[in-house]
Protein backbone atom coordinates (compact mmCIF):
# COMPACT_ATOMS: atom_id res chain seq x y z
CA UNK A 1 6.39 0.41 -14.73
CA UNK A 2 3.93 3.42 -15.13
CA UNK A 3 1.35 3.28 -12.71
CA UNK A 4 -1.51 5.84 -11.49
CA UNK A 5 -2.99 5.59 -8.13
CA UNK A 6 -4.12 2.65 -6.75
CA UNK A 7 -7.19 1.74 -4.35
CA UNK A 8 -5.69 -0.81 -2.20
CA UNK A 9 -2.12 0.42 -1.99
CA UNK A 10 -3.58 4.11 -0.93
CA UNK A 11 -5.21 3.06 1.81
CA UNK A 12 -1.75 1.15 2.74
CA UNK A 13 -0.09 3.87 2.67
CA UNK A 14 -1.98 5.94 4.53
CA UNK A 15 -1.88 3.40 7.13
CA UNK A 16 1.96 3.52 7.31
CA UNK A 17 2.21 7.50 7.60
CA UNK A 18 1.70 9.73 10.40
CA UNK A 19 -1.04 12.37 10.62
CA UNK A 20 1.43 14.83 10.89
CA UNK A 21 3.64 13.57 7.89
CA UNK A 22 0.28 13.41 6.20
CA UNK A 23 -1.26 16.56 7.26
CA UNK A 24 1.93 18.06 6.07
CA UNK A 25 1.97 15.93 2.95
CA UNK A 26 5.69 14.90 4.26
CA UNK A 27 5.63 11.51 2.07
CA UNK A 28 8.35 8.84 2.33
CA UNK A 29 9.85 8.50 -1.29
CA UNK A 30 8.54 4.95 -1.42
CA UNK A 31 4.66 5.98 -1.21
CA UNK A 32 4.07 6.13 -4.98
CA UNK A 33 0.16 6.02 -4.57
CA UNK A 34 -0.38 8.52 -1.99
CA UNK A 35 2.35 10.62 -4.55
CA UNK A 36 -0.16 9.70 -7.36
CA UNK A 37 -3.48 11.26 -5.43
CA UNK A 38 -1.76 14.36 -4.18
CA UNK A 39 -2.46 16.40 -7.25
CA UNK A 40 -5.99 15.19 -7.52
CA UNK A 41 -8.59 18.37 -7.92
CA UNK A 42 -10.58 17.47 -4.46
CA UNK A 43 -7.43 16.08 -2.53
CA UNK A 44 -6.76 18.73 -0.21
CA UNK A 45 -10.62 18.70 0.87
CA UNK A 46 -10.45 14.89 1.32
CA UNK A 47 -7.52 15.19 3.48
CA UNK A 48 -9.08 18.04 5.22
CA UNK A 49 -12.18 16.00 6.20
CA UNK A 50 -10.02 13.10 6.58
CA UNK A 51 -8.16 14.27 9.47
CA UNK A 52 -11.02 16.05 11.23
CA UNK A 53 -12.79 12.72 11.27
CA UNK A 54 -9.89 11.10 12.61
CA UNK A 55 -9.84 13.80 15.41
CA UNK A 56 -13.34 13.52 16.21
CA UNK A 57 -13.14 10.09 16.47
CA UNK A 58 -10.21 10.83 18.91
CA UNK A 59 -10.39 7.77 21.08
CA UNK A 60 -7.05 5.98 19.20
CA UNK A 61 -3.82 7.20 19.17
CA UNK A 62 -2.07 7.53 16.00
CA UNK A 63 -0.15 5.02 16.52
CA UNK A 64 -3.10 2.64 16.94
CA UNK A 65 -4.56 4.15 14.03
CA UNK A 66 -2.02 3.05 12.06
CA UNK A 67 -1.94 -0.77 13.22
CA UNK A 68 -5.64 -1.17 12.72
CA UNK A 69 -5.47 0.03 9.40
CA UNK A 70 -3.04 -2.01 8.57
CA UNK A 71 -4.76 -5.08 9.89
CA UNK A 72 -7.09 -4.28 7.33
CA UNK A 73 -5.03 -2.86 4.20
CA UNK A 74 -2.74 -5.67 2.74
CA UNK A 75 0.82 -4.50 1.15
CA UNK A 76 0.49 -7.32 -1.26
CA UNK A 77 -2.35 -8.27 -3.57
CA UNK A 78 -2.09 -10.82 -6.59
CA UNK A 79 -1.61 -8.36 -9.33
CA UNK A 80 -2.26 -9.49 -12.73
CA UNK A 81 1.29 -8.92 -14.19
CA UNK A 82 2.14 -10.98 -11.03
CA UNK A 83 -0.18 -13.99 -11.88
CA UNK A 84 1.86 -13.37 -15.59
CA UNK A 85 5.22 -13.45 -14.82
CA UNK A 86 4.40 -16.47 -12.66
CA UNK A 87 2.32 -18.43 -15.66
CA UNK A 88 4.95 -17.42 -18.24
CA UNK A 89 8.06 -18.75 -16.21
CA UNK A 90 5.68 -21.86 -15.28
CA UNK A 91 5.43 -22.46 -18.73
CA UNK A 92 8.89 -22.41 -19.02
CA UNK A 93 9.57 -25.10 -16.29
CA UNK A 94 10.73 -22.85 -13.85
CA UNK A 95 8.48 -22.27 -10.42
CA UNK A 96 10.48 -20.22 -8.34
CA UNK A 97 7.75 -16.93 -8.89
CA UNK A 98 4.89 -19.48 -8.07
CA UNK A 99 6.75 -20.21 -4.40
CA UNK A 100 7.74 -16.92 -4.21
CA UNK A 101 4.13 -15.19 -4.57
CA UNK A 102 3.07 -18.12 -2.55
CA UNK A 103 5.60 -17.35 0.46
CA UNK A 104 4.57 -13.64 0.21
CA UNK A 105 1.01 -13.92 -0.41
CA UNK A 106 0.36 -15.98 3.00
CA UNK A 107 1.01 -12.86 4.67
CA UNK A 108 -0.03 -9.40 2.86
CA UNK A 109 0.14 -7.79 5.86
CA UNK A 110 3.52 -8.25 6.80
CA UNK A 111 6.49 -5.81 4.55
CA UNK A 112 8.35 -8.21 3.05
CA UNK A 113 11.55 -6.77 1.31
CA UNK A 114 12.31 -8.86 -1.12
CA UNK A 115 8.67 -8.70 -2.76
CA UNK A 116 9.18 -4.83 -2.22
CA UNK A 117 12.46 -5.45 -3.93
CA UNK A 118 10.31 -7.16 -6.79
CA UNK A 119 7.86 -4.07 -7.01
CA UNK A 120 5.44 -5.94 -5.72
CA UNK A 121 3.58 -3.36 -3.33
């Protein structure tokens, strides 16, 4: 599936990278919306002024950084193709999706392989 950046899973993403990977733009393979925004015209600027707020800010570690961001960033968001695939095999009698995107929509939070495995982040 062809996909361009994406609000939500950016922010994710920047939530499960260091400030060294990021500062070196070091991306895990896997980060397809950080990928997305790093040939963006103004994204070496953001990232500059990014990081110096971080810095400034300078009363969480990185580490804690990272965990409150991702207390606020979910993984997993109902996606309309999700909601589709869902409806159409509904239709069809079978409600496996619906339980699945049930089970992995009660905690967006959380990485959950097999909805990664799905392409749902």
């Amino acid at each position: 599936r062809a996909r361009g950046a994406d609000f939500t899973m950016t922010f994710r993403e920047l939530s499960e990278i260091s400030l060294t990977d990021l500062t070196n733009e070091k991306l895990p393979e896997d980060f397809w919306s950080l990928t997305k925004v790093l040939d963006h015209k103004d994204w070496s600027n953001w990232l500059r002024n990014y990081i110096a707020r971080l810095l400034k800010g300078g009363s969480y570690s990185d580490s804690a950084r990272q965990k409150r961001m991702q207390e606020v960033n979910p993984r997993y968001v109902l996606r309309n193709y999700m909601a589709q695939r869902a409806i159409t095999q509904a239709d069809e009698g079978r409600f496996t999706e619906i339980a699945f995107l049930l089970t992995v929509l009660k905690k967006p939070f959380e990485r959950q392989e097999a909805a990664d495995a799905r392409d749902y982040a």
